[in-house]
C-alpha atoms as a PDB file:
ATOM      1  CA  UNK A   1     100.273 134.135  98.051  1.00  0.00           C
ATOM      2  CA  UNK A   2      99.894 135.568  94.689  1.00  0.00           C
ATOM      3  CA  UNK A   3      98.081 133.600  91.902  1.00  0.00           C
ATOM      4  CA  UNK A   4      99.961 133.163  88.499  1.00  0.00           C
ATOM      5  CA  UNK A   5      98.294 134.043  85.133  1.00  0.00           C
ATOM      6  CA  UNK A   6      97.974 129.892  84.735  1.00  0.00           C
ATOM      7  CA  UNK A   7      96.343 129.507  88.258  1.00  0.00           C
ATOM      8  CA  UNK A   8      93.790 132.377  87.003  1.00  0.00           C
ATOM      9  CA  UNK A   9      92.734 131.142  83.610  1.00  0.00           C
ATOM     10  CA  UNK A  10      92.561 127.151  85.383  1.00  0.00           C
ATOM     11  CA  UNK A  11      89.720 128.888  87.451  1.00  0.00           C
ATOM     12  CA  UNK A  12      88.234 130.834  85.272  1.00  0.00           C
ATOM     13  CA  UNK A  13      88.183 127.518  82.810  1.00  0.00           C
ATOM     14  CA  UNK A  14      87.158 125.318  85.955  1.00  0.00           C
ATOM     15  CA  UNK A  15      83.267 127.762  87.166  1.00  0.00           C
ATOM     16  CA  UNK A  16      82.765 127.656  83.012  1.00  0.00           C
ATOM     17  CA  UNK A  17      83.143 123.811  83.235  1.00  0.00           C
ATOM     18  CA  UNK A  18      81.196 123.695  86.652  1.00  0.00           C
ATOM     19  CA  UNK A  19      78.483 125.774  84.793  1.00  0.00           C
ATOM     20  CA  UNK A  20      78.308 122.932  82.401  1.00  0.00           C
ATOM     21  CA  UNK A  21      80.358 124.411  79.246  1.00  0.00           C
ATOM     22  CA  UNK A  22      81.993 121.573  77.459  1.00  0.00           C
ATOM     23  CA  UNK A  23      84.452 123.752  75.884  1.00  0.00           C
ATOM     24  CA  UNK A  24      86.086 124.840  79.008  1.00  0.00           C
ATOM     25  CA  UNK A  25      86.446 120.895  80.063  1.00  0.00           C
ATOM     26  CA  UNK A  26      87.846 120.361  76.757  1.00  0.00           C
ATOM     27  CA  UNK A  27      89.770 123.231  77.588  1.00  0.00           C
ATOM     28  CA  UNK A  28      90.921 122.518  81.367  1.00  0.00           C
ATOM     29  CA  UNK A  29      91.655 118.694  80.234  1.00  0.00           C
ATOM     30  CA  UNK A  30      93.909 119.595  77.309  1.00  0.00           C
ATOM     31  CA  UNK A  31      95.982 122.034  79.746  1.00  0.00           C
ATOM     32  CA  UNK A  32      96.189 119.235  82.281  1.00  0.00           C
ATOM     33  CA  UNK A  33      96.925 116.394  80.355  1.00  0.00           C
ATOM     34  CA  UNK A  34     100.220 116.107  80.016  1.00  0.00           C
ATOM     35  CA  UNK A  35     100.914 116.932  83.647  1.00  0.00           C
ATOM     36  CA  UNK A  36      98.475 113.705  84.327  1.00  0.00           C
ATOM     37  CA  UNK A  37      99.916 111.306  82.390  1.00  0.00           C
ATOM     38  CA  UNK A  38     103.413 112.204  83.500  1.00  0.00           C
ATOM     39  CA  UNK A  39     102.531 111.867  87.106  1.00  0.00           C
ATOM     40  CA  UNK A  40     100.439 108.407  86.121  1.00  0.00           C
ATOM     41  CA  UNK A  41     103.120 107.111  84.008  1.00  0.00           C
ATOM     42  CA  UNK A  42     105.711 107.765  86.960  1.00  0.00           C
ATOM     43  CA  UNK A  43     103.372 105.568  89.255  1.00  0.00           C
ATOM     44  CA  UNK A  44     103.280 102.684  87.201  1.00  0.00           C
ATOM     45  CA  UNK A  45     105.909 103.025  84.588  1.00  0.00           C
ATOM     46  CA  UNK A  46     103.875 101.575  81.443  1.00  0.00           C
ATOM     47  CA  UNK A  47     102.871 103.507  79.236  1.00  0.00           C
ATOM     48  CA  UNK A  48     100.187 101.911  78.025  1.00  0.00           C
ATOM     49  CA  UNK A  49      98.614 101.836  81.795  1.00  0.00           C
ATOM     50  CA  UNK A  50      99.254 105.426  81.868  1.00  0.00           C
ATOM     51  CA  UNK A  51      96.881 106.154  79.050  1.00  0.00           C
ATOM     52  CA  UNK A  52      94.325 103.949  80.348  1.00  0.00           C
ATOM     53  CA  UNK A  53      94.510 105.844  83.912  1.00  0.00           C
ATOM     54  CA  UNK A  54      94.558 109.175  82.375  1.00  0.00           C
ATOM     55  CA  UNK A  55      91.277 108.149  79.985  1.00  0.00           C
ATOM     56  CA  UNK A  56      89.677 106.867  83.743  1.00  0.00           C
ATOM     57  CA  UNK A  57      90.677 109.834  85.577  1.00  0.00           C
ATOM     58  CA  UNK A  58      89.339 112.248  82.327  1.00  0.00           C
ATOM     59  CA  UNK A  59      86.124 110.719  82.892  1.00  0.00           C
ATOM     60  CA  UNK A  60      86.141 111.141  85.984  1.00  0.00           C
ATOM     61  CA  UNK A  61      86.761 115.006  85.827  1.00  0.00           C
ATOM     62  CA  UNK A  62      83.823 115.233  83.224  1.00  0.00           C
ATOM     63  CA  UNK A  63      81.595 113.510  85.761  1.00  0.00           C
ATOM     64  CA  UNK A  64      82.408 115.212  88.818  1.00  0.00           C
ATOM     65  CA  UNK A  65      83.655 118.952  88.132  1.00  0.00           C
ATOM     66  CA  UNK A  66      79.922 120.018  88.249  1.00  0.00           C
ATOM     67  CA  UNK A  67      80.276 118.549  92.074  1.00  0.00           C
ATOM     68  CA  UNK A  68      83.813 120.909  93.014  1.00  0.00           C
ATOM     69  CA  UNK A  69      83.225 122.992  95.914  1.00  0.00           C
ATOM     70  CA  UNK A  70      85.922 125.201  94.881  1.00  0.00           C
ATOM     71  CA  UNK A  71      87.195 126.202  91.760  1.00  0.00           C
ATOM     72  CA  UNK A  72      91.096 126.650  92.817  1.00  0.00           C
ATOM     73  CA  UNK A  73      91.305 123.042  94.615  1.00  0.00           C
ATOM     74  CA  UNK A  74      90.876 121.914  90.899  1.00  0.00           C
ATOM     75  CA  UNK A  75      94.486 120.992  90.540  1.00  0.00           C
ATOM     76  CA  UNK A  76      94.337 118.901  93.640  1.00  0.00           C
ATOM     77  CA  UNK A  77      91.510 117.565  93.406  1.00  0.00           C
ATOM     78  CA  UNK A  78      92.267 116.388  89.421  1.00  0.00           C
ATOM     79  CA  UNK A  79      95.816 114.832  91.358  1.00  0.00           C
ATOM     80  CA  UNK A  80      93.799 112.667  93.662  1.00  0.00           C
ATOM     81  CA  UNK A  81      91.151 111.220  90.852  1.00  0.00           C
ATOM     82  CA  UNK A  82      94.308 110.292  89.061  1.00  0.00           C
ATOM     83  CA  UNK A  83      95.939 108.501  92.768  1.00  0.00           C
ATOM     84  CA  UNK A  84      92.890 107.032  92.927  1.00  0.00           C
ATOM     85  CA  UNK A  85      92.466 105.498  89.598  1.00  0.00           C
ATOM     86  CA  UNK A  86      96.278 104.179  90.253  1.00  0.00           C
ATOM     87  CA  UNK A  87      95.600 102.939  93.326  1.00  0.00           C
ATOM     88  CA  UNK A  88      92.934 100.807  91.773  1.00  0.00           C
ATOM     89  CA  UNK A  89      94.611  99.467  89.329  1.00  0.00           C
ATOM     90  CA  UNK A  90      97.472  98.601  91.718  1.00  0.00           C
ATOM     91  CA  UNK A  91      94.408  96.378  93.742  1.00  0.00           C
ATOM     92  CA  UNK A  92      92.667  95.036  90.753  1.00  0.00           C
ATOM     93  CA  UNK A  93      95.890  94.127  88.768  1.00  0.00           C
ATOM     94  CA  UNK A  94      98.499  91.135  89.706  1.00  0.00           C
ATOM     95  CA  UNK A  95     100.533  92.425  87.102  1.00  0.00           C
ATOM     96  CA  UNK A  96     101.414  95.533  89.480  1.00  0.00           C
ATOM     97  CA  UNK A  97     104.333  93.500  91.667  1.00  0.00           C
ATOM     98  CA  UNK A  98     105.595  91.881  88.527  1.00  0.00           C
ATOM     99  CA  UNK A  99     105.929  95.453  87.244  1.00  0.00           C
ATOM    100  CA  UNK A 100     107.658  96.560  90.280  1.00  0.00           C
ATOM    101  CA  UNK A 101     110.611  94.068  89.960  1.00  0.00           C
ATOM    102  CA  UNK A 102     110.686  95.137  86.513  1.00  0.00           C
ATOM    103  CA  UNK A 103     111.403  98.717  86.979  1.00  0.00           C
ATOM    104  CA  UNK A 104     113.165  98.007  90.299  1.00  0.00           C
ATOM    105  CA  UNK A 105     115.706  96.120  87.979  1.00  0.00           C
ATOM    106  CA  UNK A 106     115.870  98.007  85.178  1.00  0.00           C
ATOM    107  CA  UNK A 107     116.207 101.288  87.451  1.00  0.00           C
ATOM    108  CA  UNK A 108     119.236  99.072  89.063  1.00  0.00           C
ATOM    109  CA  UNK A 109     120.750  98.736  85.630  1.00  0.00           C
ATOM    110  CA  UNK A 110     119.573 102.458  84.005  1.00  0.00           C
ATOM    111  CA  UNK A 111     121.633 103.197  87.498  1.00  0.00           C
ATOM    112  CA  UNK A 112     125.041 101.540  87.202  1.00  0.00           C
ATOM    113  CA  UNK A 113     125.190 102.237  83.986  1.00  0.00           C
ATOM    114  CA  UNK A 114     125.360 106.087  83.941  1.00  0.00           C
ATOM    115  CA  UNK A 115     127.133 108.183  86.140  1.00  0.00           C
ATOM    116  CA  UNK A 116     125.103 110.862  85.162  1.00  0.00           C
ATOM    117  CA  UNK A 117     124.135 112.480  88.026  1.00  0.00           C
ATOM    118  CA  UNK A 118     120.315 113.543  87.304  1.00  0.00           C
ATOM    119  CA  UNK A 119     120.273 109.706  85.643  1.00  0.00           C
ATOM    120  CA  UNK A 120     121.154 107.684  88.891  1.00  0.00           C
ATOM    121  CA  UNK A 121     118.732 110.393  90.842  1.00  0.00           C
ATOM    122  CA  UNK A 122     115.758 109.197  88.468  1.00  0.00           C
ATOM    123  CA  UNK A 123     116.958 105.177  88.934  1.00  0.00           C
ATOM    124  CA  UNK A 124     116.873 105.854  92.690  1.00  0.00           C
ATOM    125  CA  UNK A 125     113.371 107.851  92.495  1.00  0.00           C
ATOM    126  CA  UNK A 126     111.741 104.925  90.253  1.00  0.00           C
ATOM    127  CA  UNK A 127     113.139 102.433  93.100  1.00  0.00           C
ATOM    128  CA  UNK A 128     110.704 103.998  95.956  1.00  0.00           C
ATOM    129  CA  UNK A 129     107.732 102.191  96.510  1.00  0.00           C
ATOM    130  CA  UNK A 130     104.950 103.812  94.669  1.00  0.00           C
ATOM    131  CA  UNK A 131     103.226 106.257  98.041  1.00  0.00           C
ATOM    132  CA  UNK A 132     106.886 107.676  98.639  1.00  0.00           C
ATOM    133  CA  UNK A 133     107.249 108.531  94.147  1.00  0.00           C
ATOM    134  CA  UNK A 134     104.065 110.153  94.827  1.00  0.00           C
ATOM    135  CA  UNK A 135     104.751 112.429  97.257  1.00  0.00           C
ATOM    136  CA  UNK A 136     108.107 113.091  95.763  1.00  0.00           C
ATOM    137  CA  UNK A 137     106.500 113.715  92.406  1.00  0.00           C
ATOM    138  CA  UNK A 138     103.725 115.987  93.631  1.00  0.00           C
ATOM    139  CA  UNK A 139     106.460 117.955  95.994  1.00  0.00           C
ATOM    140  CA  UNK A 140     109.587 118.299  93.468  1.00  0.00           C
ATOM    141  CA  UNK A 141     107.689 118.037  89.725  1.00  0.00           C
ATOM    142  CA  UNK A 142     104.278 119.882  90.498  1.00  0.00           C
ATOM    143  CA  UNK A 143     105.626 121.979  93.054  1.00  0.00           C
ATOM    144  CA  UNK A 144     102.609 121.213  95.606  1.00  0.00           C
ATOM    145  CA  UNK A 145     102.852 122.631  98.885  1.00  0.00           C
ATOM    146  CA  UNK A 146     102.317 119.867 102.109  1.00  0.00           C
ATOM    147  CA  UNK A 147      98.671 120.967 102.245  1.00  0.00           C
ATOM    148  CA  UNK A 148      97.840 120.347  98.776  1.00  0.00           C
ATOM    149  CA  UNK A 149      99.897 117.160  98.739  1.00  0.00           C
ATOM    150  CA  UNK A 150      98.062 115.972 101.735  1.00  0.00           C
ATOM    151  CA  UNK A 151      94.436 116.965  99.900  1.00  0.00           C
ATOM    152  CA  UNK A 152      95.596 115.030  96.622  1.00  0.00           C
ATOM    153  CA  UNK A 153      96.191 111.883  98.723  1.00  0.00           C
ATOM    154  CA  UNK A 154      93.565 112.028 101.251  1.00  0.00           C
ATOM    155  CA  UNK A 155      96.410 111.989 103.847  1.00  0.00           C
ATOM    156  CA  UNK A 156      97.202 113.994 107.130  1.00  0.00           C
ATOM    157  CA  UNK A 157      99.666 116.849 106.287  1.00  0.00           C
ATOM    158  CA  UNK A 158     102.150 115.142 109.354  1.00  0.00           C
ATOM    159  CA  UNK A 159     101.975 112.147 106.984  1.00  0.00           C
ATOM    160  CA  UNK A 160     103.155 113.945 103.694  1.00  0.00           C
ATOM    161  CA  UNK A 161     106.243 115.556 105.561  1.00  0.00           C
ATOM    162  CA  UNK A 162     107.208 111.957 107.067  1.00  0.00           C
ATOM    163  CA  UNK A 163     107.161 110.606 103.819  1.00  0.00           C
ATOM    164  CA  UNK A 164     108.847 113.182 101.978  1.00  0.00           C
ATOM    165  CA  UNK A 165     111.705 112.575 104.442  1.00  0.00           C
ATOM    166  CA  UNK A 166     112.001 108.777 104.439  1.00  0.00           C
ATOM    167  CA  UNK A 167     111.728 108.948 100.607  1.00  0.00           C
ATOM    168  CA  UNK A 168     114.505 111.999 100.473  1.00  0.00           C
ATOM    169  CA  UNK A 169     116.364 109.166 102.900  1.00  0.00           C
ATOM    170  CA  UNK A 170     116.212 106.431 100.857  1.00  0.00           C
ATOM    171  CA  UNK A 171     117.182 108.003  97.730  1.00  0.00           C
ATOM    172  CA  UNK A 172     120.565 109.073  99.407  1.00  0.00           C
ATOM    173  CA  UNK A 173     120.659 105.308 100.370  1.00  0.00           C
ATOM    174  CA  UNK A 174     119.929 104.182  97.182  1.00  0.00           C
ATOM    175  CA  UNK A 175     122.296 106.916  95.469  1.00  0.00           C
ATOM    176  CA  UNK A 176     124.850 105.856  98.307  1.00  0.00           C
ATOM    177  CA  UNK A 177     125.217 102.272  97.631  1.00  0.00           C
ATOM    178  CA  UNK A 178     126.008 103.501  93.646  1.00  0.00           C
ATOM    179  CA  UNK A 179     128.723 105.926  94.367  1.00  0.00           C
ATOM    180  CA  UNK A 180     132.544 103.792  94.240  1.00  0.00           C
END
């Protein structure tokens, strides 16, 4: 598989920051920021929460990318800090399930009220419990391959594919039960 120019310079950015050069994790954070948040804020659907993870999972980059093995697992390694720092909010927050039937309702509502194609596909996406809008995320936004999907989450790659096809289920469920 051939590595793009953006693969290359992540790399190259990632040994400098390794090597302890605080401009290239200035550098490698700015260029994966936005991809971080939007992945955060699609967990937990606040933004507010999303900033706060992102922050979490920044730090944790700083203090860690001298630890990397290898320079091109960078992007999912960066994916799983952030899963993780969701994943503990989900545990230390109560607010998480009341946040849930939030979204759940408004993506009911967002849902009925378009017939917008792309519109009731992003309802029935924010509707899946949070593991299956991961692996949906990471497959169809960040274009991850099973094995670097399975690295992000710390899951068997036999457990990624099973998910992506109960989540691909239940969004033609979901999608389904709008259609007249």
């Amino acid at each position: 598989m051939q590595r793009t120019r953006e693969q290359i310079e992540d790399e190259t950015l990632t040994i400098r920051a390794m090597k302890g050069s605080a401009e290239a994790l200035d550098q490698l954070l700015s260029r994966w920021q936005k991809r971080l948040w939007n992945y955060l804020f699609g967990q937990c659907r606040n933004e507010q929460v999303a900033w706060d993870l992102l922050q979490e999972t920044c730090l944790s980059i700083a203090s860690g990318i001298q630890k990397l093995k290898e320079p091109n697992s960078f992007p999912q390694w960066t994916f799983r800090l952030a899963h993780r720092r969701y994943v503990d909010w989900v545990r230390k927050d109560a607010r998480a399930s009341e946040t849930k039937a939030q979204v759940a309702e408004q993506a009911k509502v967002d849902a009925t009220g378009s017939k917008d194609g792309l519109a009731q596909l992003r309802a029935a996406i924010e509707q899946l419990e949070p593991r299956d809008r991961a692996v949906i995320t990471l497959t169809y936004v960040e274009g991850f391959s099973y094995e670097e999907i399975a690295a992000s989450l710390e899951l068997p790659v036999g457990t990624v594919k099973s998910r992506i096809h109960q989540a691909k289920q239940r969004i033609r469920e979901i999608i389904g039960k709008k259609q007249p």
